[in-house]
PDB file of N, CA and C in Angstrom:
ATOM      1  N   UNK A   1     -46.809  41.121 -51.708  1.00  0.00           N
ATOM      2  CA  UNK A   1     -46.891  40.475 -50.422  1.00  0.00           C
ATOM      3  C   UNK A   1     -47.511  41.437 -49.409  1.00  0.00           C
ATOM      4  N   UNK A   2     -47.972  40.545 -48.352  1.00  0.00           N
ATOM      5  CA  UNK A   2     -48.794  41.790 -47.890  1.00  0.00           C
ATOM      6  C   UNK A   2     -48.094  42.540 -46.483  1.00  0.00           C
ATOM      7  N   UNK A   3     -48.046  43.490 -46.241  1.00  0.00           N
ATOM      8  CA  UNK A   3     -46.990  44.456 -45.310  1.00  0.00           C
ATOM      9  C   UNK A   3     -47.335  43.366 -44.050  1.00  0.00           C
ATOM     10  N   UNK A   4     -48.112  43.078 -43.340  1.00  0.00           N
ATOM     11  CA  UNK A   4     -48.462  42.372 -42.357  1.00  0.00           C
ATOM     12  C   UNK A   4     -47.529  41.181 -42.195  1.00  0.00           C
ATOM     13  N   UNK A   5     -47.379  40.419 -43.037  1.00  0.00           N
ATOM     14  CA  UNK A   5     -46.852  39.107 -43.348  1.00  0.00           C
ATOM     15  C   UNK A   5     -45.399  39.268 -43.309  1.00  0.00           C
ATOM     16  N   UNK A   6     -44.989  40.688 -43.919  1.00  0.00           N
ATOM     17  CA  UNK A   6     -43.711  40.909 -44.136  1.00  0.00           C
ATOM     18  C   UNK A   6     -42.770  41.247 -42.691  1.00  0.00           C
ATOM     19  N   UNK A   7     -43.778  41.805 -42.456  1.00  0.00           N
ATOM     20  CA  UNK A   7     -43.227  42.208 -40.895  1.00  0.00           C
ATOM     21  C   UNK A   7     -42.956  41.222 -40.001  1.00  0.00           C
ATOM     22  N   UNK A   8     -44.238  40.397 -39.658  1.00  0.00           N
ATOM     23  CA  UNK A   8     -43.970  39.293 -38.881  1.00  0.00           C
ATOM     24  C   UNK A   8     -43.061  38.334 -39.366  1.00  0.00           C
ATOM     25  N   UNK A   9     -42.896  38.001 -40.675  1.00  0.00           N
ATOM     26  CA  UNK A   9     -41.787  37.312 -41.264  1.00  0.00           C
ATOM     27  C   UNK A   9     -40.006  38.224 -40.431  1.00  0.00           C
ATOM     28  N   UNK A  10     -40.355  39.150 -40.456  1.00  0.00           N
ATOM     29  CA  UNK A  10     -38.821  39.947 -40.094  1.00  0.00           C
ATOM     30  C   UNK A  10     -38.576  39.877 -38.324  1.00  0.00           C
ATOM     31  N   UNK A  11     -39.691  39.547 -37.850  1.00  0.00           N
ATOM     32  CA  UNK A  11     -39.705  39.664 -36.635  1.00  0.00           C
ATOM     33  C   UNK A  11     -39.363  38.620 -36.501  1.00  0.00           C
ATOM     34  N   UNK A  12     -39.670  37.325 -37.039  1.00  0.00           N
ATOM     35  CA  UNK A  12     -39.910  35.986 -36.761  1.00  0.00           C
ATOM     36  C   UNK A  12     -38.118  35.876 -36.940  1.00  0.00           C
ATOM     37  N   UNK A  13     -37.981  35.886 -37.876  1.00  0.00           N
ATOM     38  CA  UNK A  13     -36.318  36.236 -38.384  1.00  0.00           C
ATOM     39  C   UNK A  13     -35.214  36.708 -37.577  1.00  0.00           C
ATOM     40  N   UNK A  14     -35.310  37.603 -37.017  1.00  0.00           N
ATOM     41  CA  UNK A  14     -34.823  38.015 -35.487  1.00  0.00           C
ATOM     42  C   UNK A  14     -35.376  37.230 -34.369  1.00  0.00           C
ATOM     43  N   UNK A  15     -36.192  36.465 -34.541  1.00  0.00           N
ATOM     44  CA  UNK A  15     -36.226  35.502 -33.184  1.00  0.00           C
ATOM     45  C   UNK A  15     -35.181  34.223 -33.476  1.00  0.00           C
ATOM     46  N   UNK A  16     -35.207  34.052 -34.422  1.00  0.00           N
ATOM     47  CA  UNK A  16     -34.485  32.890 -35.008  1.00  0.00           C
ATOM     48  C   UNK A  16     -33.285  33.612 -34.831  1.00  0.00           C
ATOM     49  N   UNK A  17     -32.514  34.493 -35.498  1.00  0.00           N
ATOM     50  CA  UNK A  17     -31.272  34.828 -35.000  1.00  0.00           C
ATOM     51  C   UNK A  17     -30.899  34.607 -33.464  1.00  0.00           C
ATOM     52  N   UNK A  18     -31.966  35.251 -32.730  1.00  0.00           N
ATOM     53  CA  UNK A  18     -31.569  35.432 -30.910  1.00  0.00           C
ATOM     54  C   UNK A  18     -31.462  34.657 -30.625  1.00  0.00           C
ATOM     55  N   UNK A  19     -32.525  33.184 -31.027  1.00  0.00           N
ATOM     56  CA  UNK A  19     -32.198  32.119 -30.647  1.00  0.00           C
ATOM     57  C   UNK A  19     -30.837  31.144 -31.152  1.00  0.00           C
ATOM     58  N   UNK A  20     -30.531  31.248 -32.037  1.00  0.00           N
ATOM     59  CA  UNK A  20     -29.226  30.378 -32.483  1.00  0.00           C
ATOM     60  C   UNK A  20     -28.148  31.201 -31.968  1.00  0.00           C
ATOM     61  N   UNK A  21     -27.852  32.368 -32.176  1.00  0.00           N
ATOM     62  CA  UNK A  21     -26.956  32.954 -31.374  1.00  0.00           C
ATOM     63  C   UNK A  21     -26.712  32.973 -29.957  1.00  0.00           C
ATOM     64  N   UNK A  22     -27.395  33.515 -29.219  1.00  0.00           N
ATOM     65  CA  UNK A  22     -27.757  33.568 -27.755  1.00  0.00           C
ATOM     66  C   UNK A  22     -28.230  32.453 -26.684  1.00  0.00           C
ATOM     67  N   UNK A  23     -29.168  31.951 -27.151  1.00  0.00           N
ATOM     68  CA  UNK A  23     -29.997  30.780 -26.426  1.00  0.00           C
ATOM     69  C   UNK A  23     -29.498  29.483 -26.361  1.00  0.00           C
ATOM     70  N   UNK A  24     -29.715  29.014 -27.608  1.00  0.00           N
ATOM     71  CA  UNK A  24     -28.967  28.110 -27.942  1.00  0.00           C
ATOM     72  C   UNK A  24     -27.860  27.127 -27.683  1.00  0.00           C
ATOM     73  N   UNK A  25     -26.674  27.997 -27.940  1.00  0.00           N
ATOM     74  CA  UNK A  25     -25.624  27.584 -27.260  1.00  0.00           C
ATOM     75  C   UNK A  25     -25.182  26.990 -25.453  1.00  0.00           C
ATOM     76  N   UNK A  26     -26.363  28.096 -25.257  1.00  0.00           N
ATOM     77  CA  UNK A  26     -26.233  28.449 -23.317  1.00  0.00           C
ATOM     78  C   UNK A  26     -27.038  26.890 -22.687  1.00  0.00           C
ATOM     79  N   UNK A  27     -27.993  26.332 -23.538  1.00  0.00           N
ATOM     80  CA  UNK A  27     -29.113  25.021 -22.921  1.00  0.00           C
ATOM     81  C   UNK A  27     -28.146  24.176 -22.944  1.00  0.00           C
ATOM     82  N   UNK A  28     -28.606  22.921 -22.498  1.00  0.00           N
ATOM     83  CA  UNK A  28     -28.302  21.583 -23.214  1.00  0.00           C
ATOM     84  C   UNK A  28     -29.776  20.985 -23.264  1.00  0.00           C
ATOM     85  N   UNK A  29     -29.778  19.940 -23.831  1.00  0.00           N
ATOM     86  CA  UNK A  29     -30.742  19.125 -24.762  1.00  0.00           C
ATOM     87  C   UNK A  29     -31.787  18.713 -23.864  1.00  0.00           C
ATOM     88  N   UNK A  30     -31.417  18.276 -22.383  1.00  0.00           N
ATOM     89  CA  UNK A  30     -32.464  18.181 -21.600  1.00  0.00           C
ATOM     90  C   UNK A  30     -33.353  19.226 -21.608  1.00  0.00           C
ATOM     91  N   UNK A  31     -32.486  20.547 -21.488  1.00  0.00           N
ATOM     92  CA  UNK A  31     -33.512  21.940 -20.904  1.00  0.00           C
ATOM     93  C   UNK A  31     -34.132  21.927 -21.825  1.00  0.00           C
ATOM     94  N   UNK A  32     -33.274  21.972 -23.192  1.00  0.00           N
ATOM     95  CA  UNK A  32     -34.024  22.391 -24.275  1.00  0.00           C
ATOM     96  C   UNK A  32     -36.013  21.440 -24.511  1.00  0.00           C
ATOM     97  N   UNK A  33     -35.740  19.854 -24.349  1.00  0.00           N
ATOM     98  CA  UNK A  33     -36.991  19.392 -24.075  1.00  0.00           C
ATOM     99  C   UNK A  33     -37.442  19.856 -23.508  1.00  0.00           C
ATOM    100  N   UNK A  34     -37.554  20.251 -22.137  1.00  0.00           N
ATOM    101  CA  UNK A  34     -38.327  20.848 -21.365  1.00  0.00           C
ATOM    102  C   UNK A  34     -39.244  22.187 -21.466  1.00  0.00           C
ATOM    103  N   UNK A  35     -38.351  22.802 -21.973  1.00  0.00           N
ATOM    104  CA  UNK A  35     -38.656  23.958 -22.370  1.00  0.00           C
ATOM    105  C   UNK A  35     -39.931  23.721 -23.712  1.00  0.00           C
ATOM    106  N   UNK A  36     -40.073  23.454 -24.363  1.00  0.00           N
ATOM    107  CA  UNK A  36     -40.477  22.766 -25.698  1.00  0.00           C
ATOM    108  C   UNK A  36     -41.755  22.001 -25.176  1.00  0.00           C
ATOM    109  N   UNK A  37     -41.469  21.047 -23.969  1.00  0.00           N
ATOM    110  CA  UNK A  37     -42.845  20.504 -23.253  1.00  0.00           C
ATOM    111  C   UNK A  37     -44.071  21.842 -22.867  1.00  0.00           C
ATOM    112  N   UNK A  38     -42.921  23.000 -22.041  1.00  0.00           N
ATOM    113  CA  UNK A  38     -43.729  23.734 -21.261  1.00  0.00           C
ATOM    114  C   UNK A  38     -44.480  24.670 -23.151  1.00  0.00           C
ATOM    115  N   UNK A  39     -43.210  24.843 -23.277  1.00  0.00           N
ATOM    116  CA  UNK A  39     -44.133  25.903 -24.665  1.00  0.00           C
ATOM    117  C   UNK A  39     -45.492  25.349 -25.336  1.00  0.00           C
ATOM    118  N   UNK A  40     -45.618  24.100 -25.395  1.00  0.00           N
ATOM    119  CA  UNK A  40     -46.572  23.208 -26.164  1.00  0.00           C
ATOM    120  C   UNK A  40     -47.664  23.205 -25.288  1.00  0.00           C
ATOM    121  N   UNK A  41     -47.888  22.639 -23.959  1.00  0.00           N
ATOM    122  CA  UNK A  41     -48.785  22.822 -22.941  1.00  0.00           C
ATOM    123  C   UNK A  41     -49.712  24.709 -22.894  1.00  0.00           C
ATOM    124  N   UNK A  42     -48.589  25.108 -23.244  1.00  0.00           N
ATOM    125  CA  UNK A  42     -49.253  26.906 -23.380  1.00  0.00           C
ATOM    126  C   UNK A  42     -49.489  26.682 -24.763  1.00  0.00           C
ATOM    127  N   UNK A  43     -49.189  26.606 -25.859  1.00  0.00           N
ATOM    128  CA  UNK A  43     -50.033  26.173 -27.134  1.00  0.00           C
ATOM    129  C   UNK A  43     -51.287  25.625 -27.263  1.00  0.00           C
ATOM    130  N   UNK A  44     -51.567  24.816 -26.238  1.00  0.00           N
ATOM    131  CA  UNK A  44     -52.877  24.085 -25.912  1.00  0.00           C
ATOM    132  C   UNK A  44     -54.177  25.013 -25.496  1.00  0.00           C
ATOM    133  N   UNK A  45     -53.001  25.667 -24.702  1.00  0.00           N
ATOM    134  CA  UNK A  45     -54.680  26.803 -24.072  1.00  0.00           C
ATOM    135  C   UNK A  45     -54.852  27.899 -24.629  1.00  0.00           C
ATOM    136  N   UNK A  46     -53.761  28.130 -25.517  1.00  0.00           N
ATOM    137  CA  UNK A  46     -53.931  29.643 -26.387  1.00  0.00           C
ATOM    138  C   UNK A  46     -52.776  29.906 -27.788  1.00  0.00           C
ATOM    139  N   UNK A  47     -53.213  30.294 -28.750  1.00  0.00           N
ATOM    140  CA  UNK A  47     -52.144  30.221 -30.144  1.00  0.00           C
ATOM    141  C   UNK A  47     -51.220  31.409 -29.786  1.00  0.00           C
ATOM    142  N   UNK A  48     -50.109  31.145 -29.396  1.00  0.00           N
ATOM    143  CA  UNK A  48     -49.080  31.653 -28.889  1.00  0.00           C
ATOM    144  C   UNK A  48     -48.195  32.596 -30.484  1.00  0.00           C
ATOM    145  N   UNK A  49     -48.658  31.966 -31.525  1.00  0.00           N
ATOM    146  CA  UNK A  49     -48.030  32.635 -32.562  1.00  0.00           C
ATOM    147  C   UNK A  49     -48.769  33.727 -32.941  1.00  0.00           C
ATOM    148  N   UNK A  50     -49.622  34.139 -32.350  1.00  0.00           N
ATOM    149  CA  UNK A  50     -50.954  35.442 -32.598  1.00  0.00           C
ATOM    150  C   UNK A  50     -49.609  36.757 -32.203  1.00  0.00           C
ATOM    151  N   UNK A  51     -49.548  38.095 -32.819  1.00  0.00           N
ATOM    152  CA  UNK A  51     -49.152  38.954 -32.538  1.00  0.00           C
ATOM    153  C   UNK A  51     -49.649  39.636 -30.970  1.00  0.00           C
ATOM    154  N   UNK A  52     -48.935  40.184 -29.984  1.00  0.00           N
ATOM    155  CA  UNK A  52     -49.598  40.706 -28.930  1.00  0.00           C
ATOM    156  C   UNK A  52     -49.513  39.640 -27.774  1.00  0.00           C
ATOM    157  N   UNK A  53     -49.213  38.454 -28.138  1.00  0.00           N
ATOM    158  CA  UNK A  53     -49.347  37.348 -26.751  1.00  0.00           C
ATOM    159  C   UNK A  53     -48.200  37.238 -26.119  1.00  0.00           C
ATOM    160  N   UNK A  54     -48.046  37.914 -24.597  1.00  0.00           N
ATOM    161  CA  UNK A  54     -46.859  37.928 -23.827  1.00  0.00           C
ATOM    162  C   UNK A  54     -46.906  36.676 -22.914  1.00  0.00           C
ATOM    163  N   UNK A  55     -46.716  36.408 -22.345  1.00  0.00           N
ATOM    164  CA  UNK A  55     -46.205  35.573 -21.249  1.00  0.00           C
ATOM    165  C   UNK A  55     -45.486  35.563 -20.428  1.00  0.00           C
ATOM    166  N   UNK A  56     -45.231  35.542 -19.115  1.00  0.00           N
ATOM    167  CA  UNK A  56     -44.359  35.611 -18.008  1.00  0.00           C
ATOM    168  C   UNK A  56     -43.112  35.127 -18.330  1.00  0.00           C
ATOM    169  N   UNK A  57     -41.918  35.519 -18.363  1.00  0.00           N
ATOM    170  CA  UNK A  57     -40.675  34.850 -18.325  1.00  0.00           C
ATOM    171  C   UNK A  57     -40.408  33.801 -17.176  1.00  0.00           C
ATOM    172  N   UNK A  58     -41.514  34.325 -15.801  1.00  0.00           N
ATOM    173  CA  UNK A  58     -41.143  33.703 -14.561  1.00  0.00           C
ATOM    174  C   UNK A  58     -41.813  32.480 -14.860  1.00  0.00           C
ATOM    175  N   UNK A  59     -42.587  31.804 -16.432  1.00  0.00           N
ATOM    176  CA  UNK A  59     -42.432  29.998 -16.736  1.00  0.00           C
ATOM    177  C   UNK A  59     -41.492  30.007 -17.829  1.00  0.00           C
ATOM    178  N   UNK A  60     -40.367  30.256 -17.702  1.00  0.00           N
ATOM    179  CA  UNK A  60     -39.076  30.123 -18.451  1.00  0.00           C
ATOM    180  C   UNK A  60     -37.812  30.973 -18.420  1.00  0.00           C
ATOM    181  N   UNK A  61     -37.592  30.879 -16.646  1.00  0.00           N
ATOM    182  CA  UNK A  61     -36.725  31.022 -16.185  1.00  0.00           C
ATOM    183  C   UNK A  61     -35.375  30.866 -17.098  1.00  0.00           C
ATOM    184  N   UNK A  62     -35.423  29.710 -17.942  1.00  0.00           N
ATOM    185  CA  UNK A  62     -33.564  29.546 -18.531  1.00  0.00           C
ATOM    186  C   UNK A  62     -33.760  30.691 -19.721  1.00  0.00           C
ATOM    187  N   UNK A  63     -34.553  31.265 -20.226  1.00  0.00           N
ATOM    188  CA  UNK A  63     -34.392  32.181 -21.057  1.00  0.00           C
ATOM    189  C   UNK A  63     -33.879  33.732 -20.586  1.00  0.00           C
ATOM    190  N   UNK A  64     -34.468  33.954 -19.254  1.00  0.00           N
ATOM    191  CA  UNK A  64     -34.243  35.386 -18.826  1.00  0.00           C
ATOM    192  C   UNK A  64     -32.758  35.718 -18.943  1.00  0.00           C
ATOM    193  N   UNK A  65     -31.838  35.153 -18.773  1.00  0.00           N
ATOM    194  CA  UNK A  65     -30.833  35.586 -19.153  1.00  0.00           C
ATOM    195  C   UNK A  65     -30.270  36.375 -20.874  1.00  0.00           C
ATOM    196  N   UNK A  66     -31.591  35.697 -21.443  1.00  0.00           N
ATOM    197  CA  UNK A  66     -31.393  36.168 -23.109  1.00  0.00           C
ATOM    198  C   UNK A  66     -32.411  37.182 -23.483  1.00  0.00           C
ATOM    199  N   UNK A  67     -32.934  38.027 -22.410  1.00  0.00           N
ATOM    200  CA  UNK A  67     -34.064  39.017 -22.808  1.00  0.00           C
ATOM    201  C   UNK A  67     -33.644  39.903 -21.570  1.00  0.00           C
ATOM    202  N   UNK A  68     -34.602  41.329 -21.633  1.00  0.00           N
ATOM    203  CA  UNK A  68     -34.146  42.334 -20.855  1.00  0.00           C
ATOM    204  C   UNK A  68     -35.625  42.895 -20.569  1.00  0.00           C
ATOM    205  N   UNK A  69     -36.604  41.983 -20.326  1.00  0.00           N
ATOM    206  CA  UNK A  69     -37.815  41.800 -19.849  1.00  0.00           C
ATOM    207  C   UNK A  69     -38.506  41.049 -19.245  1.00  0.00           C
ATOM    208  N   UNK A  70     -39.611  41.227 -18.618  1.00  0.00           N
ATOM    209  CA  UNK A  70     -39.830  40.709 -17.507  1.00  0.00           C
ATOM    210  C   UNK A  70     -41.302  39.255 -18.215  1.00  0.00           C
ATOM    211  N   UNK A  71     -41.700  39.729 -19.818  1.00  0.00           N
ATOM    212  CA  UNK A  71     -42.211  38.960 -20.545  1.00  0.00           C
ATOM    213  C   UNK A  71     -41.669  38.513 -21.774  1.00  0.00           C
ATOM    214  N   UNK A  72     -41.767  37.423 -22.218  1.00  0.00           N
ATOM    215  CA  UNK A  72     -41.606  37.100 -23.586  1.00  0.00           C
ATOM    216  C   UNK A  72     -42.636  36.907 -24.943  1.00  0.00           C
ATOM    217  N   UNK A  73     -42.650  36.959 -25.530  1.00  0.00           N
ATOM    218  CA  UNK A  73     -43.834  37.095 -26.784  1.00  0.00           C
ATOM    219  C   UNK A  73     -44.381  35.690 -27.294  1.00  0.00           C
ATOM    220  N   UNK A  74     -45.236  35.328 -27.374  1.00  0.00           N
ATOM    221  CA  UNK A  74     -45.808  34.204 -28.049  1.00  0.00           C
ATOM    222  C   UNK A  74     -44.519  33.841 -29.081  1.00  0.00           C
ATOM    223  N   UNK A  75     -44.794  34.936 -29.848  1.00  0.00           N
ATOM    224  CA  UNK A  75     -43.839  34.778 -31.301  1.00  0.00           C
ATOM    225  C   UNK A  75     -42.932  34.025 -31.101  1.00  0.00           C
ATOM    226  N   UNK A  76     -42.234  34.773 -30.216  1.00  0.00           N
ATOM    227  CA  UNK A  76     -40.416  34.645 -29.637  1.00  0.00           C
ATOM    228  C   UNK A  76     -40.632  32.999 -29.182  1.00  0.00           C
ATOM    229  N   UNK A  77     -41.255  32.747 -28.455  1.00  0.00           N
ATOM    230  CA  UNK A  77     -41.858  31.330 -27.722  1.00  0.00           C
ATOM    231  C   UNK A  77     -41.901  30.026 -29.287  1.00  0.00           C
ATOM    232  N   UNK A  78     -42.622  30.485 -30.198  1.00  0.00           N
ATOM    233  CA  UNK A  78     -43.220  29.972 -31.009  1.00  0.00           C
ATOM    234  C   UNK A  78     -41.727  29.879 -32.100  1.00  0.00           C
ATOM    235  N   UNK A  79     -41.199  30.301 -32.077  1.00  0.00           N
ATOM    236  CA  UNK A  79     -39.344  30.547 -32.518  1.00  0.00           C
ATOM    237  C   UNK A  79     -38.645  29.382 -31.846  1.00  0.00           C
ATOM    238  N   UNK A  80     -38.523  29.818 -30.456  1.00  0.00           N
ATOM    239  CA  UNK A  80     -37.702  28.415 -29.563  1.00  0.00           C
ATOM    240  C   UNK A  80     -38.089  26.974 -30.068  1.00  0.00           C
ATOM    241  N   UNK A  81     -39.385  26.918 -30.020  1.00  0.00           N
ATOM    242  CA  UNK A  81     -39.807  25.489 -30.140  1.00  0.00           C
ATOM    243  C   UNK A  81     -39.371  24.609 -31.487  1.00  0.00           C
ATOM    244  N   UNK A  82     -39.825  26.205 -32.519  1.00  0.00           N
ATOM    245  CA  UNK A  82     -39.634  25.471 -33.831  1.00  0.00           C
ATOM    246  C   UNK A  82     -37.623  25.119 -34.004  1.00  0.00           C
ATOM    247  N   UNK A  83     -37.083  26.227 -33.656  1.00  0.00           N
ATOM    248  CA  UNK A  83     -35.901  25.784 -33.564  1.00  0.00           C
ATOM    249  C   UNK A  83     -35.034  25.064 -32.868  1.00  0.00           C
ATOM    250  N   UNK A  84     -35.725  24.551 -31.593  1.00  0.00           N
ATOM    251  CA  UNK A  84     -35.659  23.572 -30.843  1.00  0.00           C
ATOM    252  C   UNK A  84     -35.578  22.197 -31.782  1.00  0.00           C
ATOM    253  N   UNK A  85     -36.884  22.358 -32.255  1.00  0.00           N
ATOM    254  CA  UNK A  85     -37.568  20.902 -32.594  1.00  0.00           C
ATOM    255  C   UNK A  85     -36.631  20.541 -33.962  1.00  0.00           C
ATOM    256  N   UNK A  86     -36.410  21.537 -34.729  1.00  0.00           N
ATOM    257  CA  UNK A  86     -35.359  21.467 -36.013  1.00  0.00           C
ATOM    258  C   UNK A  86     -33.851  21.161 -35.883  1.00  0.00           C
ATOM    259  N   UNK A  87     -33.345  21.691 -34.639  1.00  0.00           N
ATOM    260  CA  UNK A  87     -32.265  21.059 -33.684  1.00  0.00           C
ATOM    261  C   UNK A  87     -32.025  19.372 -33.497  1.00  0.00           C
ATOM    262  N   UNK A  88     -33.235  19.191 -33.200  1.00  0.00           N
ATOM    263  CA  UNK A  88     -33.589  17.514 -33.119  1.00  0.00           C
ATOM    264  C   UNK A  88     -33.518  16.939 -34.194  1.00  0.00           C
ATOM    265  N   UNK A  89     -33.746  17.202 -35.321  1.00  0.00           N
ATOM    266  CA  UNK A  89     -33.640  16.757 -36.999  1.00  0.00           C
ATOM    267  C   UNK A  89     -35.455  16.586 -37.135  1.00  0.00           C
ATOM    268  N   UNK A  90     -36.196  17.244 -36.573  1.00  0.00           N
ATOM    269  CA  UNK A  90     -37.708  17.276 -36.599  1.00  0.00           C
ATOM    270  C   UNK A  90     -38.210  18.057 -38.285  1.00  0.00           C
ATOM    271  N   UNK A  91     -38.790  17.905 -39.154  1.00  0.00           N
ATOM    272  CA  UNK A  91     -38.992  18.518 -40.431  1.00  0.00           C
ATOM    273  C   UNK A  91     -39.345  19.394 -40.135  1.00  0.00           C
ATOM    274  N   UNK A  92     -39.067  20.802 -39.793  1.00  0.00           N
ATOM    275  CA  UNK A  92     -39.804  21.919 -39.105  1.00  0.00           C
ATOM    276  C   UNK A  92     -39.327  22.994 -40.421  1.00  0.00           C
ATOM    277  N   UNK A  93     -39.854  23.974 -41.001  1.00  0.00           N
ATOM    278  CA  UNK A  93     -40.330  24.964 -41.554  1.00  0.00           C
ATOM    279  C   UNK A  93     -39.697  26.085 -40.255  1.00  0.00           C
ATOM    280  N   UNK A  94     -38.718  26.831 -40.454  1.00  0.00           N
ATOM    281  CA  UNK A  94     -38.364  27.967 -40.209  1.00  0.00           C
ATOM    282  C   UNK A  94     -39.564  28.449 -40.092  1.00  0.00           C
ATOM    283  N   UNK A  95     -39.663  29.368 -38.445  1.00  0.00           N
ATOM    284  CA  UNK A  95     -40.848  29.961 -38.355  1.00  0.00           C
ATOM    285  C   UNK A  95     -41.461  31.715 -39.210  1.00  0.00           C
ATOM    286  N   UNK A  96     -39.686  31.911 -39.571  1.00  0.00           N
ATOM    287  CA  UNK A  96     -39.861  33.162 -41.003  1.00  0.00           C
ATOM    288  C   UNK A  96     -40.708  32.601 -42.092  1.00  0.00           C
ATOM    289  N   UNK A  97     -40.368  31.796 -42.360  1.00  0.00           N
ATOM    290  CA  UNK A  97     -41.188  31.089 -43.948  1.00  0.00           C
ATOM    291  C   UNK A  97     -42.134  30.773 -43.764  1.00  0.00           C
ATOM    292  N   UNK A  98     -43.093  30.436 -42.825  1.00  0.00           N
ATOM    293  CA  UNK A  98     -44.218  29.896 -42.418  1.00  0.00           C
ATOM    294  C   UNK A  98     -45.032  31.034 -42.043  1.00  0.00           C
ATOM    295  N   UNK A  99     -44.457  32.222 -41.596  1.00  0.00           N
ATOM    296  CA  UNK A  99     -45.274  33.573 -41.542  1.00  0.00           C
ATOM    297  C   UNK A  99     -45.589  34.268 -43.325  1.00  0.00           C
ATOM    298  N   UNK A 100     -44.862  33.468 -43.887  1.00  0.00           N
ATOM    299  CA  UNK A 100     -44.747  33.994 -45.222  1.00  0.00           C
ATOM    300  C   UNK A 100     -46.394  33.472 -45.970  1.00  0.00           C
ATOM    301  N   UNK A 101     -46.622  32.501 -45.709  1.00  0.00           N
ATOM    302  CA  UNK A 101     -47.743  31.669 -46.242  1.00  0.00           C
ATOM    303  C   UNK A 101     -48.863  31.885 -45.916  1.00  0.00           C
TER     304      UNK A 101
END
């Protein structure tokens, strides 16, 4: 497997933890849509799952409480949604396994 893949798979993996642990619990289902609207609209203008893509926390205010920065990562972004959307009963692929491929 190739070291690249492996990594982002482990990273991706720890986003998924932060999020079911931390995040998660703290939304309810409205925010959570919302949040999921705004992530997708930034999907549109740029592939947010690319390594290196930060983003302002100040367009996702309900997260700052679950980070200790003033940006969040595409990745991390690209984590919420999918586990958002899998929350919903949406067929979503864990975003670890999908870095795998």
């Amino acid at each position: 497997m190739n070291d690249n893949k492996m990594l982002k798979s482990m990273a991706l993996g720890f986003y998924e933890e932060w999020y079911q642990k931390d995040v998660s619990p703290n939304l309810d289902e409205e925010t959570k849509l919302d949040i999921v609207g705004r992530i997708s609209r930034i999907s549109l203008r740029r592939p947010i799952y690319l390594p290196n893509v930060e983003i302002s926390l100040d367009d996702f205010p309900e997260l700052k409480p679950f980070t200790h920065t003033v940006t969040i990562s595409g990745m991390q972004l690209y984590v919420v949604m999918t586990e958002i959307m899998k929350g919903m009963g949406a067929p979503v692929a864990p975003a670890s396994e999908v870095a795998l491929r």
